[in-house]
N, C-alpha and C. Protein backbone atom coordinates (compact mmCIF):
# COMPACT_ATOMS: atom_id res chain seq x y z
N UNK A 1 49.63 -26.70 19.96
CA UNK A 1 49.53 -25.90 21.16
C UNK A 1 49.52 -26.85 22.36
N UNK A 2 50.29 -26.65 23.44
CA UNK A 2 50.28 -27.26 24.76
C UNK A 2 48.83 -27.19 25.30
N UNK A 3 48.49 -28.44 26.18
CA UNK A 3 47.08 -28.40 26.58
C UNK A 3 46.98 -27.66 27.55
N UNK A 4 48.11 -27.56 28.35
CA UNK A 4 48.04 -26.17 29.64
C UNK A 4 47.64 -24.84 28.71
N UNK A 5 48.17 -24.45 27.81
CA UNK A 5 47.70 -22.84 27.01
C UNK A 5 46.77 -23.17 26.27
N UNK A 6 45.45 -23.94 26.26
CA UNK A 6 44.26 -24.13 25.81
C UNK A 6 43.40 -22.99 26.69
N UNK A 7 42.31 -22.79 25.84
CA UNK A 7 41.15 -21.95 26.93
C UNK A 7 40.49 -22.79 27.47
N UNK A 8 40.00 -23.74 27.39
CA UNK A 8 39.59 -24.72 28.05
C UNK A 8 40.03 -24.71 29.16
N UNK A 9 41.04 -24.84 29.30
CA UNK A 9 41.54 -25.10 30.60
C UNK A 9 42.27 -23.90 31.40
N UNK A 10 41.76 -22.58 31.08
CA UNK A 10 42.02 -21.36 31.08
C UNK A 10 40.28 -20.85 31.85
N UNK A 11 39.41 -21.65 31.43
CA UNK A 11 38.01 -21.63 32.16
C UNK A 11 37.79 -22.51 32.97
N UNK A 12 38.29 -23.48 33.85
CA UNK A 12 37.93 -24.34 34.74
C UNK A 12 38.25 -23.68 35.73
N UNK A 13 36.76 -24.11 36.41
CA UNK A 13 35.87 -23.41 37.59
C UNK A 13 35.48 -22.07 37.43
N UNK A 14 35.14 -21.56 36.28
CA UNK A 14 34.56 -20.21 36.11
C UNK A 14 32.78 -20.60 35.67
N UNK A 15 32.33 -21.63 35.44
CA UNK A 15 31.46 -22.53 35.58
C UNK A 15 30.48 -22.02 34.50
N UNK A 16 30.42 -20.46 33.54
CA UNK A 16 29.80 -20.49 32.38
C UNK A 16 30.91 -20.34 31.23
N UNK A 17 32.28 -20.93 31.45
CA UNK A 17 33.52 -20.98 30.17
C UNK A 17 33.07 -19.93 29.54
N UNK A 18 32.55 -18.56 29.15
CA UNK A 18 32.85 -17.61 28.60
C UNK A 18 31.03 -17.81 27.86
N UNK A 19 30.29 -18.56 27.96
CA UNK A 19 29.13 -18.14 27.08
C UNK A 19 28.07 -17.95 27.61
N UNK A 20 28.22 -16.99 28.88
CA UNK A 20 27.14 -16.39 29.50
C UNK A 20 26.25 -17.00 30.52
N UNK A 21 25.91 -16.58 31.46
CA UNK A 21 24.80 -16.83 32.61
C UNK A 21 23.56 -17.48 31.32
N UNK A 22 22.80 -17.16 30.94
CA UNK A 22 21.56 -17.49 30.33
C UNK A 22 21.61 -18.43 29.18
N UNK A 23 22.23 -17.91 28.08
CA UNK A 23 21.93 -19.01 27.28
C UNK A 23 23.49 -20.10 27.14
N UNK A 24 24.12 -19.35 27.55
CA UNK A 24 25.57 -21.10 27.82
C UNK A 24 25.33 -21.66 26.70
N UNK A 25 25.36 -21.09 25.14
CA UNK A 25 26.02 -21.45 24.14
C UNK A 25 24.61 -23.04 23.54
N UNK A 26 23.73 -22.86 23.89
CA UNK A 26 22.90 -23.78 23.68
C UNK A 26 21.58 -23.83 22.34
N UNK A 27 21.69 -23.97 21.67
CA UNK A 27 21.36 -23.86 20.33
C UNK A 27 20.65 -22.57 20.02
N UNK A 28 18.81 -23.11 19.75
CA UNK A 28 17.84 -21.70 19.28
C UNK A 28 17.86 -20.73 21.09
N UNK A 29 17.72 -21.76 21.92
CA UNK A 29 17.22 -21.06 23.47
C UNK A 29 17.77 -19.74 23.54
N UNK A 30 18.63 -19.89 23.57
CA UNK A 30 19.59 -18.26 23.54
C UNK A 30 19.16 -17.49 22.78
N UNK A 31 18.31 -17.60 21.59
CA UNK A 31 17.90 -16.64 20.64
C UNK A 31 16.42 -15.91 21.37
N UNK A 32 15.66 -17.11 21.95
CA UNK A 32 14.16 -16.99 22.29
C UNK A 32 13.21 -17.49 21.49
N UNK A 33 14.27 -18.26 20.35
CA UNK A 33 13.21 -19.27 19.66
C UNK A 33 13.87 -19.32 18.49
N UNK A 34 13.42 -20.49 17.36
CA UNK A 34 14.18 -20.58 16.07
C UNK A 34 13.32 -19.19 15.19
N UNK A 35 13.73 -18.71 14.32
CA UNK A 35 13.28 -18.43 13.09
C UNK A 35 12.80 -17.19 13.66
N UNK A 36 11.20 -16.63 13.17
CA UNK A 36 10.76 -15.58 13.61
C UNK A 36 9.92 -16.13 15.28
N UNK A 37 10.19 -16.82 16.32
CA UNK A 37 9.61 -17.46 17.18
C UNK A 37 9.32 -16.52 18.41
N UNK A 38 8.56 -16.54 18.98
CA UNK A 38 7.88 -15.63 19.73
C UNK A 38 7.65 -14.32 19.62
N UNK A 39 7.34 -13.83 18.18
CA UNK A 39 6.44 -12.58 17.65
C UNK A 39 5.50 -12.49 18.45
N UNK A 40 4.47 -13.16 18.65
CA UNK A 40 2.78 -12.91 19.47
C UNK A 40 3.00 -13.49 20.99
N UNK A 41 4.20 -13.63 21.40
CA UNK A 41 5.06 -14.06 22.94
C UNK A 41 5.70 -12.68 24.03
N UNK A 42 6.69 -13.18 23.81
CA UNK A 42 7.75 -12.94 24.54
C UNK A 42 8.60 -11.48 24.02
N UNK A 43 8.88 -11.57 22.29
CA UNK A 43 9.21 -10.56 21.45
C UNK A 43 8.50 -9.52 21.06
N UNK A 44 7.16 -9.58 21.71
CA UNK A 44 5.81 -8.66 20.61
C UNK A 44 6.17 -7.27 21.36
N UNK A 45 6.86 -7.00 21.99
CA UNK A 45 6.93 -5.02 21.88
C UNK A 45 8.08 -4.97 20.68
N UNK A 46 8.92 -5.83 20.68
CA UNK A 46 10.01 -5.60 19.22
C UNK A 46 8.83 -5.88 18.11
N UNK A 47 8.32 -6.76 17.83
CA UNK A 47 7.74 -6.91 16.58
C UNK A 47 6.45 -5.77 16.41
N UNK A 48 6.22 -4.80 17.53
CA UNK A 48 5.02 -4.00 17.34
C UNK A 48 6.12 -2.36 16.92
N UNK A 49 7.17 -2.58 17.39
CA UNK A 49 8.09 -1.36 17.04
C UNK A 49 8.47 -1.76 16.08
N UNK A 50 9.26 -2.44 15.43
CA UNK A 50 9.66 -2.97 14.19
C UNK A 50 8.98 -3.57 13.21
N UNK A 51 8.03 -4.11 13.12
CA UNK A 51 7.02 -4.67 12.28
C UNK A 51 5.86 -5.03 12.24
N UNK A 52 5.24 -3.78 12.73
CA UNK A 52 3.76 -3.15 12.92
C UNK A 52 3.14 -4.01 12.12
N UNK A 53 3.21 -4.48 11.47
CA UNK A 53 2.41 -4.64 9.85
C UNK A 53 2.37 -6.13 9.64
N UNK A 54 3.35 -6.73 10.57
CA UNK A 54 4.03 -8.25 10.56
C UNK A 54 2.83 -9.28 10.64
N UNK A 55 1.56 -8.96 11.17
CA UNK A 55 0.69 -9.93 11.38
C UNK A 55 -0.62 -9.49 10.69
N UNK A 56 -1.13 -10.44 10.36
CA UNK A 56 -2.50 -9.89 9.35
C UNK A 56 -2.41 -10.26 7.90
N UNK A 57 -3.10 -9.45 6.82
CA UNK A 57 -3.42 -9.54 5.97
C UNK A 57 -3.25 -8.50 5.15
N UNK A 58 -2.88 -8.71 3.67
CA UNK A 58 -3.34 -7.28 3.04
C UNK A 58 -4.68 -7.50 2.53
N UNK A 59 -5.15 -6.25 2.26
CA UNK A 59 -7.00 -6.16 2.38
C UNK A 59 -6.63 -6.31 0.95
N UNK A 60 -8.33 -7.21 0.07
CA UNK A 60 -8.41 -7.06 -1.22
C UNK A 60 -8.76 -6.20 -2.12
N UNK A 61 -8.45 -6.08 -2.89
CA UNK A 61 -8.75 -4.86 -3.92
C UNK A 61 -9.44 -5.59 -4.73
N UNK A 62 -11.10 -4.49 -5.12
CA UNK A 62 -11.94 -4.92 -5.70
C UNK A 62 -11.15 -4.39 -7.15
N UNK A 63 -11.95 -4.97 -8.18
CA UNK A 63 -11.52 -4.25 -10.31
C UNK A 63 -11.89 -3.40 -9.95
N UNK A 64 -13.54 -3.07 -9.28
CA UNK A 64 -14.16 -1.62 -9.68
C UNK A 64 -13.87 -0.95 -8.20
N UNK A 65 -13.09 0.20 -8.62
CA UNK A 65 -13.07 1.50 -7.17
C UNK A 65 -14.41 2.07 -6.75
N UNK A 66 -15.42 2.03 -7.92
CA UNK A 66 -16.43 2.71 -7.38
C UNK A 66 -17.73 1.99 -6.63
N UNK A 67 -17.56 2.22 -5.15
CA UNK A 67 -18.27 0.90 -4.10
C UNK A 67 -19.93 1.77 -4.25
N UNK A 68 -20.95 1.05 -4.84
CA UNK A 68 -22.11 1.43 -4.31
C UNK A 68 -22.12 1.60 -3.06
N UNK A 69 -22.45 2.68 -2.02
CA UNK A 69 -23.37 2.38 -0.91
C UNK A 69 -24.88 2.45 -0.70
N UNK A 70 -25.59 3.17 -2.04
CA UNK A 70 -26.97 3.87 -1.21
C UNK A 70 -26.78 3.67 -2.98
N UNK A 71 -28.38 2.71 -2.85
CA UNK A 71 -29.10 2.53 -4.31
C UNK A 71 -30.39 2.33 -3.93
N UNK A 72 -31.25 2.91 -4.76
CA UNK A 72 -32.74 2.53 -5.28
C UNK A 72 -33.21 1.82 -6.31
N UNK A 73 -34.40 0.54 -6.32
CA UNK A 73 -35.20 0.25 -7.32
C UNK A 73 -35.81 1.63 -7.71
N UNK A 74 -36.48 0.97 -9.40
CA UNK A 74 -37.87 1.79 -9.38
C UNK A 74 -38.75 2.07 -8.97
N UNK A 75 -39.12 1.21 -8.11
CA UNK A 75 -40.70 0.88 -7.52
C UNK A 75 -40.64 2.24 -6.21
N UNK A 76 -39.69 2.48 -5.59
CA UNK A 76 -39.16 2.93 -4.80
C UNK A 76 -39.17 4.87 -5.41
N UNK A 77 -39.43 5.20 -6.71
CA UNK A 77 -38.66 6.88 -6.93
C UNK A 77 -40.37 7.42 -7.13
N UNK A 78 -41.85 6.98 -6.91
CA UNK A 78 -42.45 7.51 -6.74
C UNK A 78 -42.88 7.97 -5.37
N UNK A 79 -42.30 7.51 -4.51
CA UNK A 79 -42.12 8.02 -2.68
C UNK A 79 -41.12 9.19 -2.96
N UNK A 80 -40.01 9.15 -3.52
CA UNK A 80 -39.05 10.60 -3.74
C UNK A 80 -39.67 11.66 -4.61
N UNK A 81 -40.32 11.15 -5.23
CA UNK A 81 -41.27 12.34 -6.40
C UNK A 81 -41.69 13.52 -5.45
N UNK A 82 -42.18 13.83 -4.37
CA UNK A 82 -42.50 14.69 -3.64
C UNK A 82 -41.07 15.76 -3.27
N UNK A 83 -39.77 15.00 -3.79
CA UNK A 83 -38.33 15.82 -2.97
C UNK A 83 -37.81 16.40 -4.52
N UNK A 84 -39.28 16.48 -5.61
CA UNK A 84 -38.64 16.16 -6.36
C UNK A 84 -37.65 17.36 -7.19
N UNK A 85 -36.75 18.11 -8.06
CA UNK A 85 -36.04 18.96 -8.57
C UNK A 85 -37.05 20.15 -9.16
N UNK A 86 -37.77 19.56 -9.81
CA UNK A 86 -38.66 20.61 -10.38
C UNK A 86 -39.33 19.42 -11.77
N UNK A 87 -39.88 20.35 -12.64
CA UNK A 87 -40.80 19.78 -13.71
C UNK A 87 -40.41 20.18 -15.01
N UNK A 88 -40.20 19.42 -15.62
CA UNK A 88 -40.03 19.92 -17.09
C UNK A 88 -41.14 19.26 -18.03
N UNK A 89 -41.47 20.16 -18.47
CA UNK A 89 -43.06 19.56 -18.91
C UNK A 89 -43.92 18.47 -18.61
N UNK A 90 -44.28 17.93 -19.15
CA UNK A 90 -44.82 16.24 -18.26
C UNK A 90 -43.80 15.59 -17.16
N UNK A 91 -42.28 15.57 -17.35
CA UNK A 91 -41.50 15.03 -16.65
C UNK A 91 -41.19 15.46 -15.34
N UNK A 92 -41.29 14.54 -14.19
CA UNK A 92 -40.41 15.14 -13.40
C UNK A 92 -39.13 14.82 -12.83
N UNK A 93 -38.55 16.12 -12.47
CA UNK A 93 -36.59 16.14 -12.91
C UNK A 93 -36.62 15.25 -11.23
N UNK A 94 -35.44 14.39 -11.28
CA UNK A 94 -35.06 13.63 -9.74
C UNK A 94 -33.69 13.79 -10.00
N UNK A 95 -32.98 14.51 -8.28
CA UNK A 95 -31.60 14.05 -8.35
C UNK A 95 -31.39 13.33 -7.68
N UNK A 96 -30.95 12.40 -7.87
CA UNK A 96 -31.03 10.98 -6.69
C UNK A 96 -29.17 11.23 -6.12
N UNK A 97 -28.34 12.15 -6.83
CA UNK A 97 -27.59 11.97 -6.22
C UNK A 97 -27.03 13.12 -5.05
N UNK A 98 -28.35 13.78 -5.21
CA UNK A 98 -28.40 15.49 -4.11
C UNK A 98 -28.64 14.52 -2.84
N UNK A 99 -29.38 13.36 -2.93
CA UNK A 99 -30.19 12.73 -1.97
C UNK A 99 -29.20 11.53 -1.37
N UNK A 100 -28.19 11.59 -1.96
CA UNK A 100 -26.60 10.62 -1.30
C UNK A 100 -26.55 9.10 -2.59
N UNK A 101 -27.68 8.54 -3.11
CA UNK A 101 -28.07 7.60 -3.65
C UNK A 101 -27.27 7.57 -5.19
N UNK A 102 -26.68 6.73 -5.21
CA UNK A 102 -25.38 6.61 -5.53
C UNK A 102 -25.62 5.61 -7.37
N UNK A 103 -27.24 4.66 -6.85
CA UNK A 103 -27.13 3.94 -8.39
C UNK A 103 -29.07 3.55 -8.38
N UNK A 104 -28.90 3.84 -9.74
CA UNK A 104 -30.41 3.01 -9.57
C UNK A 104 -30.83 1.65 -10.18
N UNK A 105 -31.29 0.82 -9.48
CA UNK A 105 -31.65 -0.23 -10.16
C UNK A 105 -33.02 -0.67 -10.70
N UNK A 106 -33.29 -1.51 -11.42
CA UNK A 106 -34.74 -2.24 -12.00
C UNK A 106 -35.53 -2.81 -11.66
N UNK A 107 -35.85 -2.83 -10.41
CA UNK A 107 -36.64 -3.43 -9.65
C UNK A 107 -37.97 -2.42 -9.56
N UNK A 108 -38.89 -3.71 -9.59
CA UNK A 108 -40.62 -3.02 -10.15
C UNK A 108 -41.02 -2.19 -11.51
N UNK A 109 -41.83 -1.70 -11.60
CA UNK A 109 -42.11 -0.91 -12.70
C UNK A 109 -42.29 0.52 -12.34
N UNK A 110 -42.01 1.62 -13.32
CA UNK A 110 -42.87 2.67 -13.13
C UNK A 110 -44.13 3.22 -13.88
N UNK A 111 -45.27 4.02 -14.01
CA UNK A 111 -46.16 4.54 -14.98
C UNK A 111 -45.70 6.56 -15.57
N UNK A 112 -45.12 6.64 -14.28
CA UNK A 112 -44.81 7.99 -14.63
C UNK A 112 -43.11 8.17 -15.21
N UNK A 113 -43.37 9.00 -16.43
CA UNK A 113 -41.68 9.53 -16.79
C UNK A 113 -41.34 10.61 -15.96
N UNK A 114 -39.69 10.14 -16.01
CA UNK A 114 -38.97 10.90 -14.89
C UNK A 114 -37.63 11.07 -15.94
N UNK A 115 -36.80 12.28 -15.41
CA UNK A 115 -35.29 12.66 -15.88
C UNK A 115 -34.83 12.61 -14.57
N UNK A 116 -33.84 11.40 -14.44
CA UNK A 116 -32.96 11.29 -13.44
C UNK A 116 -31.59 11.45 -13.40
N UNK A 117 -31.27 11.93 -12.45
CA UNK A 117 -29.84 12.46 -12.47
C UNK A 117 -28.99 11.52 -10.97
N UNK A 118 -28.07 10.78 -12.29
CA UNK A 118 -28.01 9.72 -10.57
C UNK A 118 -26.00 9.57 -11.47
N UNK A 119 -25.75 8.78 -10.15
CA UNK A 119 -24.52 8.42 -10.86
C UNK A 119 -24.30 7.58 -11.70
N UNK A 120 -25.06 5.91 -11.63
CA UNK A 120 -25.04 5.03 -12.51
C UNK A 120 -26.39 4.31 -12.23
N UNK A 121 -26.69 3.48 -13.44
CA UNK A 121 -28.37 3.10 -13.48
C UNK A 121 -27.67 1.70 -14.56
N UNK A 122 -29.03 1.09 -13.80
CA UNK A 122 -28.44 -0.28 -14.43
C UNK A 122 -28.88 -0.63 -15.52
N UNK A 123 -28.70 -1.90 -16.31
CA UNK A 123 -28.82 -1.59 -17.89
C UNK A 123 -30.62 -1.86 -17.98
N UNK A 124 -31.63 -2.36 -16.92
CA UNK A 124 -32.96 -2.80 -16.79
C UNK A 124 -33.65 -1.98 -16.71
N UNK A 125 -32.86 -0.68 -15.66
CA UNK A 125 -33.33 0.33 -14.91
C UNK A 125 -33.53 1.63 -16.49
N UNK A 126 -32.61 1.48 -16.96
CA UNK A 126 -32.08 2.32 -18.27
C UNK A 126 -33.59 2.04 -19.34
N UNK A 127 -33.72 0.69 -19.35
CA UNK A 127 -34.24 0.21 -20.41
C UNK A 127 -36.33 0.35 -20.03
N UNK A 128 -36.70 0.45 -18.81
CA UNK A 128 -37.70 0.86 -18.02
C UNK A 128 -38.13 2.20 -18.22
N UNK A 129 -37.33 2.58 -17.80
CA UNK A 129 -37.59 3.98 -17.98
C UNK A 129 -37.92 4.88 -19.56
N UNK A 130 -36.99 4.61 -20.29
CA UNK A 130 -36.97 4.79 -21.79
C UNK A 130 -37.84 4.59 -22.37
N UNK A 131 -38.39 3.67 -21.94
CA UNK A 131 -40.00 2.40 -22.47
C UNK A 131 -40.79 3.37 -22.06
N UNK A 132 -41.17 4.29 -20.84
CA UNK A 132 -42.21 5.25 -20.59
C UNK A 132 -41.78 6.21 -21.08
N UNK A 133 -40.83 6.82 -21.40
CA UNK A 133 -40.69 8.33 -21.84
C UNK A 133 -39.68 9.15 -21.89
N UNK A 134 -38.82 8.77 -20.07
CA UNK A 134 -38.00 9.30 -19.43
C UNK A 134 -36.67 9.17 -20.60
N UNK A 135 -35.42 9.78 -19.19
CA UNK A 135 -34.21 9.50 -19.41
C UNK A 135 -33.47 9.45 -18.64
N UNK A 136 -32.37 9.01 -18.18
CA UNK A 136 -31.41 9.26 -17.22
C UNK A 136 -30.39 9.91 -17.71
N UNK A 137 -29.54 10.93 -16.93
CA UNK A 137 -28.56 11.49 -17.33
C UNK A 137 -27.12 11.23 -15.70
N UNK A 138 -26.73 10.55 -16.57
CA UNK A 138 -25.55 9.44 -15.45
C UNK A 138 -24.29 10.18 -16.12
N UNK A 139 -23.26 10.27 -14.95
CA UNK A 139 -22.01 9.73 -14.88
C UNK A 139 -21.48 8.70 -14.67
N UNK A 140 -21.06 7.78 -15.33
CA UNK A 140 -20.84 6.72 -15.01
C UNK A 140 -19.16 6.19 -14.09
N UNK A 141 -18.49 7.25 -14.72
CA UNK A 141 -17.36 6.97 -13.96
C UNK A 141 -16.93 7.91 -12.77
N UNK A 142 -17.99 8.38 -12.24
CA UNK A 142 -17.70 8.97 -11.35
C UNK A 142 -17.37 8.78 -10.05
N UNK A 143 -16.46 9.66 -9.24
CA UNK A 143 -16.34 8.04 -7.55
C UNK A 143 -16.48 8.66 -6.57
N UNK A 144 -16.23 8.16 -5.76
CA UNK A 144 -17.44 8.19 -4.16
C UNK A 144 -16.79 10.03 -3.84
């Protein structure tokens, strides 16, 4: 090709040769950065419309779905004895889970037998109680 019918020389004195006012053909600049570069900048209304999700973490997943929130020791179900279900002969009936209380644990002792009705009881709490008289009657896989 003749150097007169080049573009080159088809752009002299047009002073951006065809690659624009702003970025004039100059590497990442023209993009607004290499790679994913100015997400939390310059780009963040595109990356909040397009990839909401783009920054952060995914949350962990526990094995067990079922999250205690609201548990009692033992030492603790002769203060509830007064809320208590009713009486079945010497025993008295507790629903610990009418009362939101979700697990019971082994902490302290008790003297009085009780039938508790809870969702889950721990294997100390189980073994306490049994020793005086009581029983628990649990679901164990039950969820929030």
């Amino acid at each position: 090709m003749a150097t007169r019918l080049r573009k080159s020389r088809r752009h002299r004195g047009s002073r951006y040769c065809g690659w624009g006012q702003i970025g004039q053909h100059r590497q990442s600049g023209s993009r607004g950065g290499i790679g994913g570069g100015g997400k939390h900048k310059h780009f963040w209304i595109r990356t909040v419309i397009e990839e909401p999700n783009h920054f952060g973490h995914d949350p962990l997943n526990s094995y067990s779905r079922f999250l205690v929130k609201k548990w009692i020791n033992l030492r603790d179900l002769e203060t509830l004895s007064f809320r208590n279900v009713g009486k079945k002969g010497e025993k008295t009936i507790l629903d610990l889970g009418s009362l939101g209380i979700q697990k019971l644990l082994g902490g302290g002792n008790i003297n009085e037998s009780y039938v508790i009705k809870v969702a889950q009881a721990s294997a100390s709490a189980k073994k306490k109680i049994e020793s005086v008289g009581g029983n628990i009657i649990s679901n164990e896989h039950s969820s929030q």
